[in-house]
PDB file of N, CA and C in Angstrom:
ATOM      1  N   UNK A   1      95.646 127.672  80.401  1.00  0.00           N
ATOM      2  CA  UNK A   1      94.770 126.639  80.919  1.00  0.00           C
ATOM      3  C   UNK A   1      94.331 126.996  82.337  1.00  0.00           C
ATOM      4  N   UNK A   2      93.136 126.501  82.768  1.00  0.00           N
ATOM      5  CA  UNK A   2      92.883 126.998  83.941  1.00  0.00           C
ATOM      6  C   UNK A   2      93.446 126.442  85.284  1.00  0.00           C
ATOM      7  N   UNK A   3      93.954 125.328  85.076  1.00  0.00           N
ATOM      8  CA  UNK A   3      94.817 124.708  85.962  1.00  0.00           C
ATOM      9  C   UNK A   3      95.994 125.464  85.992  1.00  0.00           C
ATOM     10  N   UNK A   4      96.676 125.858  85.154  1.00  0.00           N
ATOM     11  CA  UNK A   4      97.833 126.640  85.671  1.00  0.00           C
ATOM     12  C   UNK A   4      97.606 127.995  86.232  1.00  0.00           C
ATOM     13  N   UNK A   5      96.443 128.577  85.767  1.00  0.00           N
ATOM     14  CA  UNK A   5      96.409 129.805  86.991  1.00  0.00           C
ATOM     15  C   UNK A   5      95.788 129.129  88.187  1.00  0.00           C
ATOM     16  N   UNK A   6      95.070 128.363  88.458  1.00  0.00           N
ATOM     17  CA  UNK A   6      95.107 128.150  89.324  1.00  0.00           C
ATOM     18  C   UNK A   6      96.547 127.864  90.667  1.00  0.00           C
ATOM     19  N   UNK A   7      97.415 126.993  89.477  1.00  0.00           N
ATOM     20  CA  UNK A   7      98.416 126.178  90.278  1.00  0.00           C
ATOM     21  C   UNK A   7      99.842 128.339  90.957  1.00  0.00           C
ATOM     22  N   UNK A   8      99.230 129.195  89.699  1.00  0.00           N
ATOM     23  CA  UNK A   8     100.262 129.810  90.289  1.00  0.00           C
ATOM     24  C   UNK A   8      99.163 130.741  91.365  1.00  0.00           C
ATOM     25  N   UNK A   9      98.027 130.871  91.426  1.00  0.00           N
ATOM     26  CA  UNK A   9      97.029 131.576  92.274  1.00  0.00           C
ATOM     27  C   UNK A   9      97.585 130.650  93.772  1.00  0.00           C
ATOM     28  N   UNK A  10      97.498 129.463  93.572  1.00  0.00           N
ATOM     29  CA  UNK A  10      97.724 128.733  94.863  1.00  0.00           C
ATOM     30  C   UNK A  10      99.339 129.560  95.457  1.00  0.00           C
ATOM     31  N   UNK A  11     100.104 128.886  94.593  1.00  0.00           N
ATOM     32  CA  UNK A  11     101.354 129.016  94.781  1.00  0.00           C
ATOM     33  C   UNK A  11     101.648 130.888  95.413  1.00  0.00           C
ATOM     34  N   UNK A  12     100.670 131.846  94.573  1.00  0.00           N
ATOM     35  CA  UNK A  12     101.022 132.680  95.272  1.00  0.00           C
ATOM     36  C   UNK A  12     100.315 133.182  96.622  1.00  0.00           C
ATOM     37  N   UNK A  13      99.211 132.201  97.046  1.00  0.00           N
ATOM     38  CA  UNK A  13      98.559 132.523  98.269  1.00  0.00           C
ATOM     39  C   UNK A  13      99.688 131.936  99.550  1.00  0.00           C
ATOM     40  N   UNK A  14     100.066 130.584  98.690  1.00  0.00           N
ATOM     41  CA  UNK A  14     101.250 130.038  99.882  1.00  0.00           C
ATOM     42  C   UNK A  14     102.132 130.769 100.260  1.00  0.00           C
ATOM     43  N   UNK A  15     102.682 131.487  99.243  1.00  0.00           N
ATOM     44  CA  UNK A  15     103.936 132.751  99.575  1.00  0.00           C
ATOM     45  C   UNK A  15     103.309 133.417 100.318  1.00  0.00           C
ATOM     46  N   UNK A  16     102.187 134.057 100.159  1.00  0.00           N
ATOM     47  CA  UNK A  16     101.556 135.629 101.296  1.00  0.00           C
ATOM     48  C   UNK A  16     101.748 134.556 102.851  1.00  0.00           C
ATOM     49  N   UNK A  17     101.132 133.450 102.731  1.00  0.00           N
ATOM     50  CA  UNK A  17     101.043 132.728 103.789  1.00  0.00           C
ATOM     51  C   UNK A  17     102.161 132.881 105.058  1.00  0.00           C
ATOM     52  N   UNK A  18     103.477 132.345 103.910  1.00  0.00           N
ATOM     53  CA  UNK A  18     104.328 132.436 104.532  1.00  0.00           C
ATOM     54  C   UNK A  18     105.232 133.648 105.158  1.00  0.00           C
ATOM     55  N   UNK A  19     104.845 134.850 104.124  1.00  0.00           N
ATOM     56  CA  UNK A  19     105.344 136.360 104.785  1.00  0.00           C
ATOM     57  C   UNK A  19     104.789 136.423 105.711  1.00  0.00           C
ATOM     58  N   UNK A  20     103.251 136.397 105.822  1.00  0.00           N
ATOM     59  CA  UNK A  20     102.242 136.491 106.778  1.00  0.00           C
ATOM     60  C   UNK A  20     102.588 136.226 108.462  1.00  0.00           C
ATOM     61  N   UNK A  21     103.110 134.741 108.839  1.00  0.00           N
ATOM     62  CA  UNK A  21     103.326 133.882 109.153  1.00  0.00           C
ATOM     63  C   UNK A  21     105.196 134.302 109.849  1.00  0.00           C
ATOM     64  N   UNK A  22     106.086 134.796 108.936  1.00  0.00           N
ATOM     65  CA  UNK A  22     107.184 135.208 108.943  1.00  0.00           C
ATOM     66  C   UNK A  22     107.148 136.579 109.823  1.00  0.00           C
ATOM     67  N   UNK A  23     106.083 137.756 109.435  1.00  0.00           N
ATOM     68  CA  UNK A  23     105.813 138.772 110.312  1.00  0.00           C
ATOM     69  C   UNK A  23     105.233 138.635 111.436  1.00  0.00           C
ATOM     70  N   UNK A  24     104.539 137.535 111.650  1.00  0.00           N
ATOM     71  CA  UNK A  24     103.834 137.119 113.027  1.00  0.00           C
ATOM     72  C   UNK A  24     104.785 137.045 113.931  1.00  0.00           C
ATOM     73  N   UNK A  25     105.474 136.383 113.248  1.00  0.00           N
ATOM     74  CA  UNK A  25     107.172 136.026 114.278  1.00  0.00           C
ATOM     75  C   UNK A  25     107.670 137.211 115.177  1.00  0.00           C
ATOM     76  N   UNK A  26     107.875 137.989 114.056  1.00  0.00           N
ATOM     77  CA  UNK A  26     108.674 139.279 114.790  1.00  0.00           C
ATOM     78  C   UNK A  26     107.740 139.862 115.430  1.00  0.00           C
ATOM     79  N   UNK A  27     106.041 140.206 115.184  1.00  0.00           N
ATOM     80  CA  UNK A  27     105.265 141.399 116.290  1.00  0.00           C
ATOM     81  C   UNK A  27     105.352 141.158 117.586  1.00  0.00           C
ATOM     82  N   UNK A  28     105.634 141.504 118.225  1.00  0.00           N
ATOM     83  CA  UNK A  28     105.387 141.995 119.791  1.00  0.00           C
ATOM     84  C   UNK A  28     103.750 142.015 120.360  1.00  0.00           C
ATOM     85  N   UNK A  29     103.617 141.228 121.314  1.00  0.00           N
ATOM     86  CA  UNK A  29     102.108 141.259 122.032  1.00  0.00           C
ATOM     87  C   UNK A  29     101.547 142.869 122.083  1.00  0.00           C
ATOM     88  N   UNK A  30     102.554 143.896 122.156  1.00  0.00           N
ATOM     89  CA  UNK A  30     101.925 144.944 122.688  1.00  0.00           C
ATOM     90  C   UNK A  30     101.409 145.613 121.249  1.00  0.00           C
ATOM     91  N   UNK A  31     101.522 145.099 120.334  1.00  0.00           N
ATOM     92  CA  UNK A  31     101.435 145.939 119.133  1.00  0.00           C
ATOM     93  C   UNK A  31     100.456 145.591 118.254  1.00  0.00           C
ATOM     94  N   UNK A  32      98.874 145.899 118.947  1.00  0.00           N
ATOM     95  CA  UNK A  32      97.718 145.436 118.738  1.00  0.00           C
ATOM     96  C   UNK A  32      97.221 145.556 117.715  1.00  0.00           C
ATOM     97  N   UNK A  33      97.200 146.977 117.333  1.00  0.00           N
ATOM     98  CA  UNK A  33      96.748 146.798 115.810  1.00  0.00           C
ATOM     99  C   UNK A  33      97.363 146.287 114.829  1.00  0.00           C
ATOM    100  N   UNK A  34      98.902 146.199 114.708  1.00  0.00           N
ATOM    101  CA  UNK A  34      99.434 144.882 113.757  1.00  0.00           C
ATOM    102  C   UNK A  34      98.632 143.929 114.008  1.00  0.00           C
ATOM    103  N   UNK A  35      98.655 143.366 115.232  1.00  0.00           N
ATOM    104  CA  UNK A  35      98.806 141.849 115.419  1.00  0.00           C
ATOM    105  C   UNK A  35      96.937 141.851 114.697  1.00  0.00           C
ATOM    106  N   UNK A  36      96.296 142.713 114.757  1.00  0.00           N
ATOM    107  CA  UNK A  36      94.647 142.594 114.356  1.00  0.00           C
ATOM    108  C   UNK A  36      94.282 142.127 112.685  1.00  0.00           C
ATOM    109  N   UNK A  37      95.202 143.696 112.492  1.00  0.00           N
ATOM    110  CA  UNK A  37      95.673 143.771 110.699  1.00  0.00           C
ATOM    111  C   UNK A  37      96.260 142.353 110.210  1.00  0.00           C
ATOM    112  N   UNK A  38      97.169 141.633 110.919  1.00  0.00           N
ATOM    113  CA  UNK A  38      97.631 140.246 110.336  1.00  0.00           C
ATOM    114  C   UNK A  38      97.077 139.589 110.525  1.00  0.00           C
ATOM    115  N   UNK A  39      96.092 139.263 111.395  1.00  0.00           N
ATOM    116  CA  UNK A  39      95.383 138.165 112.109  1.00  0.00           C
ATOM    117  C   UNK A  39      93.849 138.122 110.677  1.00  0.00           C
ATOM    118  N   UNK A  40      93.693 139.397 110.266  1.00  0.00           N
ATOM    119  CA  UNK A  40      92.800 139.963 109.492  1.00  0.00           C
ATOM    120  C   UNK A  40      93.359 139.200 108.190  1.00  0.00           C
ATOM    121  N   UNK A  41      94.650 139.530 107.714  1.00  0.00           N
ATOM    122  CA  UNK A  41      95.498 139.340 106.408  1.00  0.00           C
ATOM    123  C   UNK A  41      95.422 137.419 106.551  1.00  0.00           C
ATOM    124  N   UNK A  42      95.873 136.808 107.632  1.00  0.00           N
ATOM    125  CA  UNK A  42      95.572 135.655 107.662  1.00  0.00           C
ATOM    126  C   UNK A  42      94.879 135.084 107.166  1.00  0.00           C
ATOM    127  N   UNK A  43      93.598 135.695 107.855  1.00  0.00           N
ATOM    128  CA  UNK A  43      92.342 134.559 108.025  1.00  0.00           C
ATOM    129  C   UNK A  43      91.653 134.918 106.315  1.00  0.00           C
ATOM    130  N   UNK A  44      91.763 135.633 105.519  1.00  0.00           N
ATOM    131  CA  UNK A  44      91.625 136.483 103.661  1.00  0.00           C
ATOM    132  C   UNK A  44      92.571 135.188 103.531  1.00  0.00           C
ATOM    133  N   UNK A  45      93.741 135.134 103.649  1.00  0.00           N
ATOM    134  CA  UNK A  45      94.495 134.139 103.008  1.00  0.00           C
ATOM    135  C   UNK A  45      94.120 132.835 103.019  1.00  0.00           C
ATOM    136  N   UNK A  46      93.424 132.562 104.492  1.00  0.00           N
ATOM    137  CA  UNK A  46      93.783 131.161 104.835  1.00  0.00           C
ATOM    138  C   UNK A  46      92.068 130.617 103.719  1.00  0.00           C
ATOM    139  N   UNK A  47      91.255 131.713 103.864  1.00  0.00           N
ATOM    140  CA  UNK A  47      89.688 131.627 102.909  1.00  0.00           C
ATOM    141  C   UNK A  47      90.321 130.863 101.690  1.00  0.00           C
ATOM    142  N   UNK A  48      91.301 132.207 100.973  1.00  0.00           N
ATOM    143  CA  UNK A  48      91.717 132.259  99.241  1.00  0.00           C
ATOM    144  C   UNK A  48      92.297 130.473  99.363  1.00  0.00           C
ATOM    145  N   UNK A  49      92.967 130.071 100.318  1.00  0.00           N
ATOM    146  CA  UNK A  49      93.280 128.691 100.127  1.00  0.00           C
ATOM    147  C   UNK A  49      92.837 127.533 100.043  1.00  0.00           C
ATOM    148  N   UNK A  50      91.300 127.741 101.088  1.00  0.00           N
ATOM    149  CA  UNK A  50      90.464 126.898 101.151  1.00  0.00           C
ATOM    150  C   UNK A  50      89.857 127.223  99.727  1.00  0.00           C
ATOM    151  N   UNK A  51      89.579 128.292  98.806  1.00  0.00           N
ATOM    152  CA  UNK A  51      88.756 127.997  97.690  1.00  0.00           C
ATOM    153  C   UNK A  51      89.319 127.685  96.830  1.00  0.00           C
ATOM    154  N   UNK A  52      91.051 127.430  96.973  1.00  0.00           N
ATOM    155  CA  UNK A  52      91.591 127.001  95.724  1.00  0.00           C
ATOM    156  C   UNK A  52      91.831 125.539  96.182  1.00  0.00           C
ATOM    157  N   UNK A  53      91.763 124.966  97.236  1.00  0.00           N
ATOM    158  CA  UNK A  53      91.160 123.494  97.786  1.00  0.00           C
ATOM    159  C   UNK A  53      90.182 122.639  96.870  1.00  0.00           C
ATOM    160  N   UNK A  54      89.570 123.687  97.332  1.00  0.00           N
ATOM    161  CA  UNK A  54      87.751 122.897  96.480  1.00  0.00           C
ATOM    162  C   UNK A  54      87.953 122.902  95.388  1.00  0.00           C
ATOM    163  N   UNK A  55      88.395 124.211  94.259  1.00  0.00           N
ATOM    164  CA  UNK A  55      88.758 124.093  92.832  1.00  0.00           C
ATOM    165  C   UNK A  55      89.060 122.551  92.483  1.00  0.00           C
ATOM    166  N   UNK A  56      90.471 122.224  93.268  1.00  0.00           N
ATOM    167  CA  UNK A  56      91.086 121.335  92.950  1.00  0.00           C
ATOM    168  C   UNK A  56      90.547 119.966  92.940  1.00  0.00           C
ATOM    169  N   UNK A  57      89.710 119.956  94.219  1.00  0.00           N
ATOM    170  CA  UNK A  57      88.744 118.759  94.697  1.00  0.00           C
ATOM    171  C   UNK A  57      87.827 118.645  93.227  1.00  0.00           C
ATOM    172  N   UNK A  58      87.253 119.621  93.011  1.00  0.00           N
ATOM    173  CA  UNK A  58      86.571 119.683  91.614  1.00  0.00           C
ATOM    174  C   UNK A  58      87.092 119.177  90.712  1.00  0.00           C
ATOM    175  N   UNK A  59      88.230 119.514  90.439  1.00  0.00           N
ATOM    176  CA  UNK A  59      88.722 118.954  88.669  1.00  0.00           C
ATOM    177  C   UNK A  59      89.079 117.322  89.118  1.00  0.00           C
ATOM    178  N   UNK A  60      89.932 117.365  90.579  1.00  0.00           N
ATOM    179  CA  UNK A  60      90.000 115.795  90.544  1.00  0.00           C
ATOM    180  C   UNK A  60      88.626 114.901  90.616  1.00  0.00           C
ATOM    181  N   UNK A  61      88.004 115.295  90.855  1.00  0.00           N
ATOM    182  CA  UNK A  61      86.219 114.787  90.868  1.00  0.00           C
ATOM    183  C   UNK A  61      85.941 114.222  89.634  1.00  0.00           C
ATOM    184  N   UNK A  62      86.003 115.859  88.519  1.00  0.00           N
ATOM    185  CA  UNK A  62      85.980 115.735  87.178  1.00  0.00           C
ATOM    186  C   UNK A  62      86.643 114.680  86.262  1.00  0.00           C
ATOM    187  N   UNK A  63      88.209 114.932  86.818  1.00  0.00           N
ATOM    188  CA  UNK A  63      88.922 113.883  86.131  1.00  0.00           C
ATOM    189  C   UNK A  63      88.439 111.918  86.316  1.00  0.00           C
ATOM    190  N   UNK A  64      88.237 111.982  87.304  1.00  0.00           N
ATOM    191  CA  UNK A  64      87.938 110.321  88.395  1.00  0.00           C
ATOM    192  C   UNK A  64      86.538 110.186  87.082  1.00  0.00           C
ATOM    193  N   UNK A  65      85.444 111.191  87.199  1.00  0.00           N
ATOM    194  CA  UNK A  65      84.247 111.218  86.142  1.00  0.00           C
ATOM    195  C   UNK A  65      84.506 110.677  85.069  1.00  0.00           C
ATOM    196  N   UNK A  66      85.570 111.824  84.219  1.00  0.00           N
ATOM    197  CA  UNK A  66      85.829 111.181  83.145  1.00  0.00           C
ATOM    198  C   UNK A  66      86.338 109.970  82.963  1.00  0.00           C
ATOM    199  N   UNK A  67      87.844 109.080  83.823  1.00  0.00           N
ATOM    200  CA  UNK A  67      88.254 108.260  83.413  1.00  0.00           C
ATOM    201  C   UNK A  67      87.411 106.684  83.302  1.00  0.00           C
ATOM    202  N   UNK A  68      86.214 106.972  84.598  1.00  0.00           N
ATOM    203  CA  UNK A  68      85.629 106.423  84.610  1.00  0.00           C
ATOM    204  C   UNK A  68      85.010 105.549  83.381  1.00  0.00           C
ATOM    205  N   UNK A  69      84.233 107.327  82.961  1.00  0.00           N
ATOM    206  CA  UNK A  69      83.426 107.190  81.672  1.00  0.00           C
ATOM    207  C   UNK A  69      83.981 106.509  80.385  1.00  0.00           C
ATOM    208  N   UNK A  70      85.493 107.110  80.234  1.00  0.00           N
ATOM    209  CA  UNK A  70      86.240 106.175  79.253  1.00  0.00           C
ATOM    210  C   UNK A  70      86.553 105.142  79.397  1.00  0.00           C
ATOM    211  N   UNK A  71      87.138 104.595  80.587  1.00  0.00           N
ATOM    212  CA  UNK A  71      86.706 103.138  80.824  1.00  0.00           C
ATOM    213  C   UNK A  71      85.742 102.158  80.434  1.00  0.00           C
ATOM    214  N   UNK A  72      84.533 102.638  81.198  1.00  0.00           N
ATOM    215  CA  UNK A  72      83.318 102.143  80.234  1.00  0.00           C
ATOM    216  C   UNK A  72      83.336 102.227  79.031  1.00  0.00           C
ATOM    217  N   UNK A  73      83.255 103.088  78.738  1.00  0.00           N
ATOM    218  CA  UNK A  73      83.365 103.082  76.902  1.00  0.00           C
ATOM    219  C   UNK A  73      84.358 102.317  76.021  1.00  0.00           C
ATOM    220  N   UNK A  74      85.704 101.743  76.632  1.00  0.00           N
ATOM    221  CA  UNK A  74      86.669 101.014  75.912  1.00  0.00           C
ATOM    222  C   UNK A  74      86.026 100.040  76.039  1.00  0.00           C
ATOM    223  N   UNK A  75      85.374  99.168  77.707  1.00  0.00           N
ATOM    224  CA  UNK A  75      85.373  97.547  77.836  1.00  0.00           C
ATOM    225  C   UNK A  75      83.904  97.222  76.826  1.00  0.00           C
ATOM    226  N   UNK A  76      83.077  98.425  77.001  1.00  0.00           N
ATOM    227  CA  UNK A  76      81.867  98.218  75.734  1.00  0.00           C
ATOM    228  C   UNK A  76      82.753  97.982  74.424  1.00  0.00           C
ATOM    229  N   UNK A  77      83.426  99.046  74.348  1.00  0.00           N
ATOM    230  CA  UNK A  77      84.146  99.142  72.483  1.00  0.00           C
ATOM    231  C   UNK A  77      84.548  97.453  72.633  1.00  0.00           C
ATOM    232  N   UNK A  78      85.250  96.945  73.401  1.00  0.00           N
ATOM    233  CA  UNK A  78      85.972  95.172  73.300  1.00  0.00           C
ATOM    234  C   UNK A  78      84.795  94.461  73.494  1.00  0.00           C
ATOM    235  N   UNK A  79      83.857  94.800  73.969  1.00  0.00           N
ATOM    236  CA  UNK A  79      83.099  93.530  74.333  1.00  0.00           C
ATOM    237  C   UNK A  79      82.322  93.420  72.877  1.00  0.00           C
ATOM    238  N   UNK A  80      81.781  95.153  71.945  1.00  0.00           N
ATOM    239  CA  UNK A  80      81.386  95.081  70.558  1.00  0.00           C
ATOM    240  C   UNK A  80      82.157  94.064  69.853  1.00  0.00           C
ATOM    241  N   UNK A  81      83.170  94.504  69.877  1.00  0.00           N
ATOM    242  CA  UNK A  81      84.310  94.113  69.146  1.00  0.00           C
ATOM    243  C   UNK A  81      84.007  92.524  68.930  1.00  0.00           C
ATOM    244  N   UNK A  82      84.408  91.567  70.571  1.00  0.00           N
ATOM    245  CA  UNK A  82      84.138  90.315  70.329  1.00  0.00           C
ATOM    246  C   UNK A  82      82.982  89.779  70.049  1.00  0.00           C
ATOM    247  N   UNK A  83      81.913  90.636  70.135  1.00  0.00           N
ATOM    248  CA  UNK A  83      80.959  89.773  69.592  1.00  0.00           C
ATOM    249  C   UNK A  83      80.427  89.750  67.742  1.00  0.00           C
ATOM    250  N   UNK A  84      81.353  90.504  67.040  1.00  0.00           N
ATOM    251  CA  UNK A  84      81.357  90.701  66.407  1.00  0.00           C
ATOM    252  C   UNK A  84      82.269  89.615  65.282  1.00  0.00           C
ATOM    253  N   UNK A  85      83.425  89.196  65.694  1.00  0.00           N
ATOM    254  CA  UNK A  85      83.989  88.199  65.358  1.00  0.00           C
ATOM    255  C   UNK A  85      83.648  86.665  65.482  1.00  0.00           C
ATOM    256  N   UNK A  86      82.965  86.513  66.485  1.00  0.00           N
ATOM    257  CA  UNK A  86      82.453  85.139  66.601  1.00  0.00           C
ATOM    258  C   UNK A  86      81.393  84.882  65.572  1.00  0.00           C
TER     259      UNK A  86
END
């Protein structure tokens, strides 16, 4: 399903995040081209997270759409319904 790659795509951007984040710790100011290369690796990660954001914003959008729509469609189905019996 596409929700679950999504949910492990997320899950594995959070992990890089956190190595990411974990190596920041240890570099040293003087050690420029790391600190460039991670700062680089970051900001790729921090993107991949924001687009699995919006994904998500999407399907919950989708979902809110649909329940909506079925909603409507039950209180029509009852309101057929009673006028049908009277």
């Amino acid at each position: 399903m596409p929700g679950e790659k999504a949910d492990a795509a997320g899950e594995a951007l959070l992990r890089r995040m956190q190595r990411l984040l974990a190596r920041a710790a240890t570099l040293k100011g003087r050690d420029r081209k790391q600190l460039l290369a991670l700062l680089d690796d970051v900001e790729t990660t921090r993107r991949g997270l924001l687009r699995e954001c919006a994904e998500i914003e999407g399907e919950m959008r989708q979902a809110t759409v649909r329940a909506t729509a079925i909603g409507a469609y039950l209180r029509n189905s009852q309101v057929q319904r009673g006028n049908r019996h009277n």
